[in-house]
Protein backbone atom coordinates (compact mmCIF):
# COMPACT_ATOMS: atom_id res chain seq x y z
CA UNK A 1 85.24 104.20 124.83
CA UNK A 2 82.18 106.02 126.50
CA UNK A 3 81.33 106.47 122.83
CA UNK A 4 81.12 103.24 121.85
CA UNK A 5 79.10 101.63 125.03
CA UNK A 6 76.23 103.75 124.29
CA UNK A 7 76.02 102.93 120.86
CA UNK A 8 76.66 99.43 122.03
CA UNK A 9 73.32 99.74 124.09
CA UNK A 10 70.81 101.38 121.84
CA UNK A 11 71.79 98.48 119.10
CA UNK A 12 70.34 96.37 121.58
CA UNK A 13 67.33 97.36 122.51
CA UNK A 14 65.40 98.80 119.32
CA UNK A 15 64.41 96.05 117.46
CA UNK A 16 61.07 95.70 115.99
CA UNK A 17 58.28 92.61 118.29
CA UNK A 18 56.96 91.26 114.69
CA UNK A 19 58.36 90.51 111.26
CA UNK A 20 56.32 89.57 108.33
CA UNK A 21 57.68 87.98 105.00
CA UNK A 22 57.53 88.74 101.84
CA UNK A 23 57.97 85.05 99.57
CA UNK A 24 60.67 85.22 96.43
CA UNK A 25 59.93 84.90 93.16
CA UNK A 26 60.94 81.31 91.53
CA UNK A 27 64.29 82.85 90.01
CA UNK A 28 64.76 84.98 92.91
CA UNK A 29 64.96 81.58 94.64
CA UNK A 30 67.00 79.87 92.38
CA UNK A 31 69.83 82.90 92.30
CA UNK A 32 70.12 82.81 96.11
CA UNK A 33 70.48 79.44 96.34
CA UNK A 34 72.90 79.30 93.55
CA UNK A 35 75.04 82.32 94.43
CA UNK A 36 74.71 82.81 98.74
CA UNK A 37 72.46 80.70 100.49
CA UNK A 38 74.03 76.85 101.70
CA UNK A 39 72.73 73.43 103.44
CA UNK A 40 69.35 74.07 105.54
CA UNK A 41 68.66 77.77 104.60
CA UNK A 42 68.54 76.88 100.61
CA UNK A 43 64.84 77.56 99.45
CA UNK A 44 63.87 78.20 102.55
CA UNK A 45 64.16 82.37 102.88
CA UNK A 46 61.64 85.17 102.23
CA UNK A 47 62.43 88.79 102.31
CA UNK A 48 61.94 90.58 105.05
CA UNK A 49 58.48 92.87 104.45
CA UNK A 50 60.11 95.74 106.10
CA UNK A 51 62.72 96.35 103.55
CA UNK A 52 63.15 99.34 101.32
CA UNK A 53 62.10 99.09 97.96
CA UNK A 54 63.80 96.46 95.60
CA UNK A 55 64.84 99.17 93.29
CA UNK A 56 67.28 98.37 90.56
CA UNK A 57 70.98 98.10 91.61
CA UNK A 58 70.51 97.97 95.25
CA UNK A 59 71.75 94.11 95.26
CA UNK A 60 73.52 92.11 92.28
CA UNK A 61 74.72 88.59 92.11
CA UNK A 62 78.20 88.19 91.17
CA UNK A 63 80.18 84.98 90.10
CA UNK A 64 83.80 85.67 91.36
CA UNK A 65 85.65 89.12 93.53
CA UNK A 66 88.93 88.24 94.83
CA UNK A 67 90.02 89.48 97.92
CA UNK A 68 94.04 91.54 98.10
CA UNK A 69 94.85 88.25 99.57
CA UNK A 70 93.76 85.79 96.60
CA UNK A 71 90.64 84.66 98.19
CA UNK A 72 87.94 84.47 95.78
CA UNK A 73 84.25 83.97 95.97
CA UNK A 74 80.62 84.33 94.45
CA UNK A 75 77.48 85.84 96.05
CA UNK A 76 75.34 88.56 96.32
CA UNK A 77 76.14 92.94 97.26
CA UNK A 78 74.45 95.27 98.88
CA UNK A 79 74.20 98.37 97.58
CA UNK A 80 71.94 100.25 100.48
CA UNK A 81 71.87 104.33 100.04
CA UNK A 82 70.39 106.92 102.51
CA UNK A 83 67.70 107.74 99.81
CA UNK A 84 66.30 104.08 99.99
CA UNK A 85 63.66 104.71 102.26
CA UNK A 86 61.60 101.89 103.41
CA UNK A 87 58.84 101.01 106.13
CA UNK A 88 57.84 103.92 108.59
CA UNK A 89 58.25 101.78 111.67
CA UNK A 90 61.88 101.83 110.30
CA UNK A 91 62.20 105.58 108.91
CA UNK A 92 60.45 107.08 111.06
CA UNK A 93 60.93 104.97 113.81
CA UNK A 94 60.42 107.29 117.75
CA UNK A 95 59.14 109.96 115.49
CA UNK A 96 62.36 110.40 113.88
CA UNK A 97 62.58 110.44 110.11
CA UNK A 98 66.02 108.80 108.83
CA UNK A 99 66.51 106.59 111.80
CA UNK A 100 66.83 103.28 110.15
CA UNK A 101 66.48 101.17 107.03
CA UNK A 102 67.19 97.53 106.03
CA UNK A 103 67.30 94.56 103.45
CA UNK A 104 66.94 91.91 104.95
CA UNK A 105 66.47 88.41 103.93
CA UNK A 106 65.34 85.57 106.87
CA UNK A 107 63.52 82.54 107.80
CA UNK A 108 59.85 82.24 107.67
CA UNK A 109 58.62 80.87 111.54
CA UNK A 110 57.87 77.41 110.03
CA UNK A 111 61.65 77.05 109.25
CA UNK A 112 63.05 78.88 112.43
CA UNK A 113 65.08 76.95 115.20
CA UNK A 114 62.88 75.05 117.71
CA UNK A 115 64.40 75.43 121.41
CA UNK A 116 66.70 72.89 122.81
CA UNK A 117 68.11 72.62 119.34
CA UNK A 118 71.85 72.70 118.92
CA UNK A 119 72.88 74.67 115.44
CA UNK A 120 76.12 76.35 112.79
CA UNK A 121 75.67 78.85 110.85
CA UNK A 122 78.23 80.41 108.44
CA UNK A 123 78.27 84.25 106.88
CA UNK A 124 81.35 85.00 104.62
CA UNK A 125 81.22 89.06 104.12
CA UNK A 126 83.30 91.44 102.48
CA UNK A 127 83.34 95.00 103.29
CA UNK A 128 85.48 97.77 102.00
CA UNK A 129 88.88 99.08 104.53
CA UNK A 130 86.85 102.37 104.55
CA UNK A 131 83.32 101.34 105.37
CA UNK A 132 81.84 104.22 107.62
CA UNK A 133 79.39 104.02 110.50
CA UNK A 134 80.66 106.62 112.10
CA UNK A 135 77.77 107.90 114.81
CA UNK A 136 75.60 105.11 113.86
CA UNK A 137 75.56 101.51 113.58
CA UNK A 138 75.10 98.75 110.34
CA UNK A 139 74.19 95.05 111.65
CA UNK A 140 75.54 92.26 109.06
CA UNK A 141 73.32 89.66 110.49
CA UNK A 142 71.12 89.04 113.63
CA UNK A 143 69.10 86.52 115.77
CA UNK A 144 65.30 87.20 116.91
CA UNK A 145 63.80 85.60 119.36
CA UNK A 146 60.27 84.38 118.58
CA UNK A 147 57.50 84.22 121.54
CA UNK A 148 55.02 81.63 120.60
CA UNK A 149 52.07 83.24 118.99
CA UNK A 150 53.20 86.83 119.88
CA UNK A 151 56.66 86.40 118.02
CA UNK A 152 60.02 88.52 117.70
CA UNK A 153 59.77 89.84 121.10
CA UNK A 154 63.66 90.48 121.21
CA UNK A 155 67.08 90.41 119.13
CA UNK A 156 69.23 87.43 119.94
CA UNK A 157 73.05 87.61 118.72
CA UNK A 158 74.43 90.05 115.98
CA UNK A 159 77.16 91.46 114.09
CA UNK A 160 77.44 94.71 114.26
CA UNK A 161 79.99 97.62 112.91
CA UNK A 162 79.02 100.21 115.25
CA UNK A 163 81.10 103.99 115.32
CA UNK A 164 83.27 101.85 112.86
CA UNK A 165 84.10 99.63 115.60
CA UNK A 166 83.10 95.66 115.25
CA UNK A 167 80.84 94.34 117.96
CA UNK A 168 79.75 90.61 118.55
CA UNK A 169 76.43 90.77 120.72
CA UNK A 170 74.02 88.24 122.46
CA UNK A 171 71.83 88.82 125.59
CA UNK A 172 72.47 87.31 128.88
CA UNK A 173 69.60 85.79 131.01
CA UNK A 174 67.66 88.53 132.33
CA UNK A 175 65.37 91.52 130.57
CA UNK A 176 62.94 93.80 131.21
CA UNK A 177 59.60 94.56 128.97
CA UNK A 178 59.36 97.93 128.04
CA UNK A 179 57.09 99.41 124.71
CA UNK A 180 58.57 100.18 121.30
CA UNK A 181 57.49 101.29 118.47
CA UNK A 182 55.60 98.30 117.29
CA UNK A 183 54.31 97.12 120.61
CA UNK A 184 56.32 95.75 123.31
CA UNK A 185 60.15 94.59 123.81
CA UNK A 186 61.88 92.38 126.17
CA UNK A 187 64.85 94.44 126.51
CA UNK A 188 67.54 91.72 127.92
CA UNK A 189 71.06 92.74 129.44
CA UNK A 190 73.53 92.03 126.99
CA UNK A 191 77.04 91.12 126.51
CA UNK A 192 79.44 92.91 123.87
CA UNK A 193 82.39 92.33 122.16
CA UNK A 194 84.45 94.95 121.30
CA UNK A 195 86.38 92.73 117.95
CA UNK A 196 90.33 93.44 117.25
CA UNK A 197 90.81 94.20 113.64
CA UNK A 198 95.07 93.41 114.39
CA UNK A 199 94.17 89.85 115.90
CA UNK A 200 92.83 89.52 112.33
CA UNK A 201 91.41 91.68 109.28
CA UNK A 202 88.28 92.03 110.12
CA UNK A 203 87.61 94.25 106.49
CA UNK A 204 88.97 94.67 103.20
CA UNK A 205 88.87 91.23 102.66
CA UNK A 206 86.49 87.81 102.71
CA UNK A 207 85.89 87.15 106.43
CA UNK A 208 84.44 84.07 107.04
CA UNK A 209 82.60 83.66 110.27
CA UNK A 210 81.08 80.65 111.57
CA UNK A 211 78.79 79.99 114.78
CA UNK A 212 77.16 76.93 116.87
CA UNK A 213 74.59 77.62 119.19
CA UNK A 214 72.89 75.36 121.39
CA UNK A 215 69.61 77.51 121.89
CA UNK A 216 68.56 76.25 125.48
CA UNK A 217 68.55 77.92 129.14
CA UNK A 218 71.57 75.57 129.61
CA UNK A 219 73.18 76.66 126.16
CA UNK A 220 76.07 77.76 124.54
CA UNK A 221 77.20 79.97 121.88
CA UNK A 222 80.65 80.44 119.93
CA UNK A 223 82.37 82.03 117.09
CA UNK A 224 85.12 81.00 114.86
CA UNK A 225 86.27 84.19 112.09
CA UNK A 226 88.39 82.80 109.55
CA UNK A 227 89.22 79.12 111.44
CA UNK A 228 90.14 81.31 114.96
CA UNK A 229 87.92 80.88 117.81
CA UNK A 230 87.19 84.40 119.08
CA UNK A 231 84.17 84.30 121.90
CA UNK A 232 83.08 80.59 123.83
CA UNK A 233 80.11 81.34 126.15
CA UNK A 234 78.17 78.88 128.66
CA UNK A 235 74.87 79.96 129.77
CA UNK A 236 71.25 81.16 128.77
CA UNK A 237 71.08 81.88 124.93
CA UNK A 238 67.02 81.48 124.65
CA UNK A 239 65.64 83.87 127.23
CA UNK A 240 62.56 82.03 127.45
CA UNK A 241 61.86 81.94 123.51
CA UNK A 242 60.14 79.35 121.94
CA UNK A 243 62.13 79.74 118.29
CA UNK A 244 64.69 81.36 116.95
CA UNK A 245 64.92 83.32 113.31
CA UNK A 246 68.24 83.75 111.56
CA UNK A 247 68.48 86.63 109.44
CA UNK A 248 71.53 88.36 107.64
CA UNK A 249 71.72 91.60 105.14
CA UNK A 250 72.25 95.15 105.95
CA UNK A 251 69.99 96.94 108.65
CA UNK A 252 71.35 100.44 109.41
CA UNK A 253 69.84 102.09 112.13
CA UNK A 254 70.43 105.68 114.48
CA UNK A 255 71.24 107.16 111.69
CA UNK A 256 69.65 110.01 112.92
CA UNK A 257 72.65 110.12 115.44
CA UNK A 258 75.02 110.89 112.55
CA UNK A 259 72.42 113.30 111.03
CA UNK A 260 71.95 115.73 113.67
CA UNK A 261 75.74 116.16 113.98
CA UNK A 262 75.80 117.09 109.98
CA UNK A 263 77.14 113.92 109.11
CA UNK A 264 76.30 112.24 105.62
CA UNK A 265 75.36 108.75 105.82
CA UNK A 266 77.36 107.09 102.69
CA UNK A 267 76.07 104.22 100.73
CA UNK A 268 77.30 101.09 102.19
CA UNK A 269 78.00 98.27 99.75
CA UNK A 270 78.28 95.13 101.78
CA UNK A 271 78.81 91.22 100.00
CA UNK A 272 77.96 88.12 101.17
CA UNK A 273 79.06 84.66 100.48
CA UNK A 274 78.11 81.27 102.11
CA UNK A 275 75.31 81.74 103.52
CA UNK A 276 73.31 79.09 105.82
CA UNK A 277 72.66 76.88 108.65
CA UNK A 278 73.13 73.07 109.17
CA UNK A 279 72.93 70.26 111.84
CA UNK A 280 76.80 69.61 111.55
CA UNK A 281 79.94 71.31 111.44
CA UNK A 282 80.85 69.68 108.17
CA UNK A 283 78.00 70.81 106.31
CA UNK A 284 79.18 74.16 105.74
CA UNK A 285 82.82 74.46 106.61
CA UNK A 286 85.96 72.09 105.83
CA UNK A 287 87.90 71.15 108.74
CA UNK A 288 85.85 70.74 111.59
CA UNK A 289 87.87 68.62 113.55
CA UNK A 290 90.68 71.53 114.01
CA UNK A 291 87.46 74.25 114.80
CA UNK A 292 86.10 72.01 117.27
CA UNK A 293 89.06 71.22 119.05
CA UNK A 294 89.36 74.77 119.92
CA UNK A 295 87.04 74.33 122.52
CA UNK A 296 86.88 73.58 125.91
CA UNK A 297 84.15 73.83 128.46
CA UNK A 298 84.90 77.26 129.53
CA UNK A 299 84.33 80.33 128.46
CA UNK A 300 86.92 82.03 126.22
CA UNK A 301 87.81 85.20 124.51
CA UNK A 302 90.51 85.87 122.10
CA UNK A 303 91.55 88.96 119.76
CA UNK A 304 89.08 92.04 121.61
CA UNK A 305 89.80 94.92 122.42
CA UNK A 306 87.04 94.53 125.49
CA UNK A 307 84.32 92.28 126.77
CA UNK A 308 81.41 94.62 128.55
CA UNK A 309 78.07 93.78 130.14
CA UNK A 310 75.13 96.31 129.91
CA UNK A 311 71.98 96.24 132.03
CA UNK A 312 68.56 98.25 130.06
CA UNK A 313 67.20 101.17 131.23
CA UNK A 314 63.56 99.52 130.10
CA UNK A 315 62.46 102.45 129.00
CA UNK A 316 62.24 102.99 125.11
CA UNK A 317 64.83 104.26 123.65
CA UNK A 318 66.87 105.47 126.84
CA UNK A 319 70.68 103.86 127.14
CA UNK A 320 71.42 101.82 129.28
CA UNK A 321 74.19 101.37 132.34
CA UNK A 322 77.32 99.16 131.09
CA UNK A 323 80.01 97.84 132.73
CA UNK A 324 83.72 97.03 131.18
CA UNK A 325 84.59 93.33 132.75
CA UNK A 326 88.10 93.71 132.52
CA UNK A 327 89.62 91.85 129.58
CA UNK A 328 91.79 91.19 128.54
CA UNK A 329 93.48 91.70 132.29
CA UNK A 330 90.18 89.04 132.62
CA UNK A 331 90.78 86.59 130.48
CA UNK A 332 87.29 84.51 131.48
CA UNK A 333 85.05 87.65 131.74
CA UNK A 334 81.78 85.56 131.39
C-alpha cells in the first residue's frame, strides 16, 4: 500500500500553472463531435498545445468495438508510445528527460465552468485487462483550476490508473504554493480513492462514468461508474478558483519512475466514447431519476479498496504525508 500512496501524492502535485490551446481544424471538429464529444462540449474543444506531435496513427476514429459483454460503441483511441515525445516542460519536466507526455484535448477559458455553477459530465473509456502503469501513473481525464488572469494554478479531480491501481482524486480545502516547473503551484491536500475492480470491471470493457459537481466553497462532487454511485462528497471543490477547465485524453507522467528501475513503458491504447458536459442529468445519460436517487446528503463511498487523505510537502516535487481514513471499517470517511 506504501507503494501506492506515494504515487498517489506526486499525481497530485505536478501539474503544469498555464495551458495554451491549439484550435482544430474544421473536420477535426466535425469528427469529434460526430464520433466522442456530446451536449455542451460539442465544438467547443481545442487541443491542448502541450501535446506530442499529431503523428499518424496515434488517435483514429472508429464507428463500432464491442465490449466481451455486448456493449458496443463509437469514438476515438489513443494510441500514445514512449517515443512520442512532446513539450519539454513535459519531457523534460525537473530536469528529467522521459518524465511525462500527453494528448490532451480541453476547453478553451471562454468555455470553462464559472464558479458557483452546478455541472455532469460523462467519459465512457475502454482500456485493455492488461493495461500497465506499473511504477508510473496514466490520468484518463482531469479538472484544472483556473486563477483569474494567472490561470491553471492547480489540478482539480482526476482519473487516474496509477501502479495499475484505479484512483478517483479531488483536493480538499486547503494548499500550499510552492514553484514548479512552469512557475508556481497551489499544491492542495487531497483526497484519494483507491477504486475496486470486483465491485465492478473497472477494464476490459466500456466503463461509463458520470459526474456532477457543484463547483462552490459550499460544493459537492459525485461519481456514478456504470449507473453505481461510488464516491458522494460535501465540501470545498473550488479552492478559491475563479473557473474550472475539463479536460480528458491520456497524460502519462513519472515515467521516469518506471525507467530508472529498467522498466519499459508500453504503448497505451486508451478509447473514449461519450464525451461532454451539460446543465442536466438527462442530457447525457438515460435514467436519471434512478442515478439521482442514489443520493443523500451525506457523504458516501461504495466499492474501494481505501479512502486516504494526503497533506503536500510544498516543496516541488517532494511526496507528501498521507493518511489511510479507515474504510471501509469507516464507512463516512469524509
Amino acid at each position: 500500500m506504501k507503494q501506492i500512496l506515494s504515487l498517489l501524492v506526486i499525481i497530485l502535485i505536478s501539474v503544469p500553472s498555464f495551458s495554451y490551446a491549439n484550435k482544430m481544424k474544421k473536420q477535426e471538429k466535425k469528427d469529434f463531435d460526430n464520433y466522442v464529444l456530446r451536449a455542451q462540449s460539442k465544438s467547443k474543444m481545442v487541443f491542448n498545445s502541450r501535446n506530442v506531435p499529431n503523428r499518424s496513427g496515434l488517435y483514429k476514429f472508429f464507428d463500432k468495438i464491442e465490449d466481451g459483454m455486448g456493449v458496443a460503441e463509437k469514438g476515438i483511441e489513443f494510441n500514445l508510445s514512449y517515443s512520442d515525445v512532446g513539450d519539454k516542460l513535459d519531457w523534460s519536466r525537473w530536469g528529467r528527460p522521459g518524465f511525462a507526455q500527453r494528448f490532451q484535448i480541453h476547453e478553451p477559458k471562454k468555455y470553462t465552468t464559472k464558479k458557483g455553477k452546478t455541472k455532469w459530465y460523462r467519459v465512457g473509456y475502454f482500456i485493455p485487462k492488461n493495461f500497465n502503469t506499473s511504477k508510473h501513473n496514466i490520468s484518463l481525464f482531469d479538472f484544472k483550476m483556473i486563477y483569474g488572469k494567472e490561470g491553471e494554478k492547480a489540478v482539480g479531480p482526476s482519473f487516474n490508473i496509477n501502479n495499475n491501481s484505479i484512483l478517483w482524486m479531488w483536493n480538499g480545502s486547503n494548499y500550499k504554493v510552492a514553484p514548479n516547473e512552469a512557475g508556481e503551484q497551489y499544491y492542495f491536500d487531497s483526497y484519494g480513492i483507491h477504486l475496486d475492480d470486483r465491485f465492478s470491471p473497472l477494464r476490459g470493457k466500456w466503463v461509463n462514468l458520470l459526474i456532477n459537481a457543484k463547483w462552490a466553497k459550499d460544493g459537492f462532487l459525485h461519481l456514478w461508474i456504470d449507473g453505481k454511485l461510488r464516491s458522494s462528497y460535501f465540501g470545498d471543490v473550488l479552492g478559491g478558483a475563479s473557473r474550472v477547465r475539463f479536460k480528458f485524453g491520456p497524460y502519462r507522467n513519472y515515467m521516469t519512475d518506471a525507467t530508472d528501475q529498467g522498466l519499459e513503458i508500453k504503448d497505451a491504447v486508451i478509447r473514449y466514447s461519450n464525451v461532454g458536459k451539460a446543465d442536466k442529468c438527462d442530457d447525457l445519460w438515460s435514467g436519471c431519476d434512478e442515478i439521482i436517487n442514489q443520493l443523500t446528503n451525506n457523504s458516501q463511498v461504495h466499492g474501494a479498496i481505501s479512502v486516504n487523505f494526503c497533506i503536500p510537502s510544498g516543496d516541488g516535487d517532494k511526496p507528501a504525508t498521507c493518511e489511510n481514513l479507515g474504510y471501509p471499517q469507516n464507512p463516512r470517511p469524509f
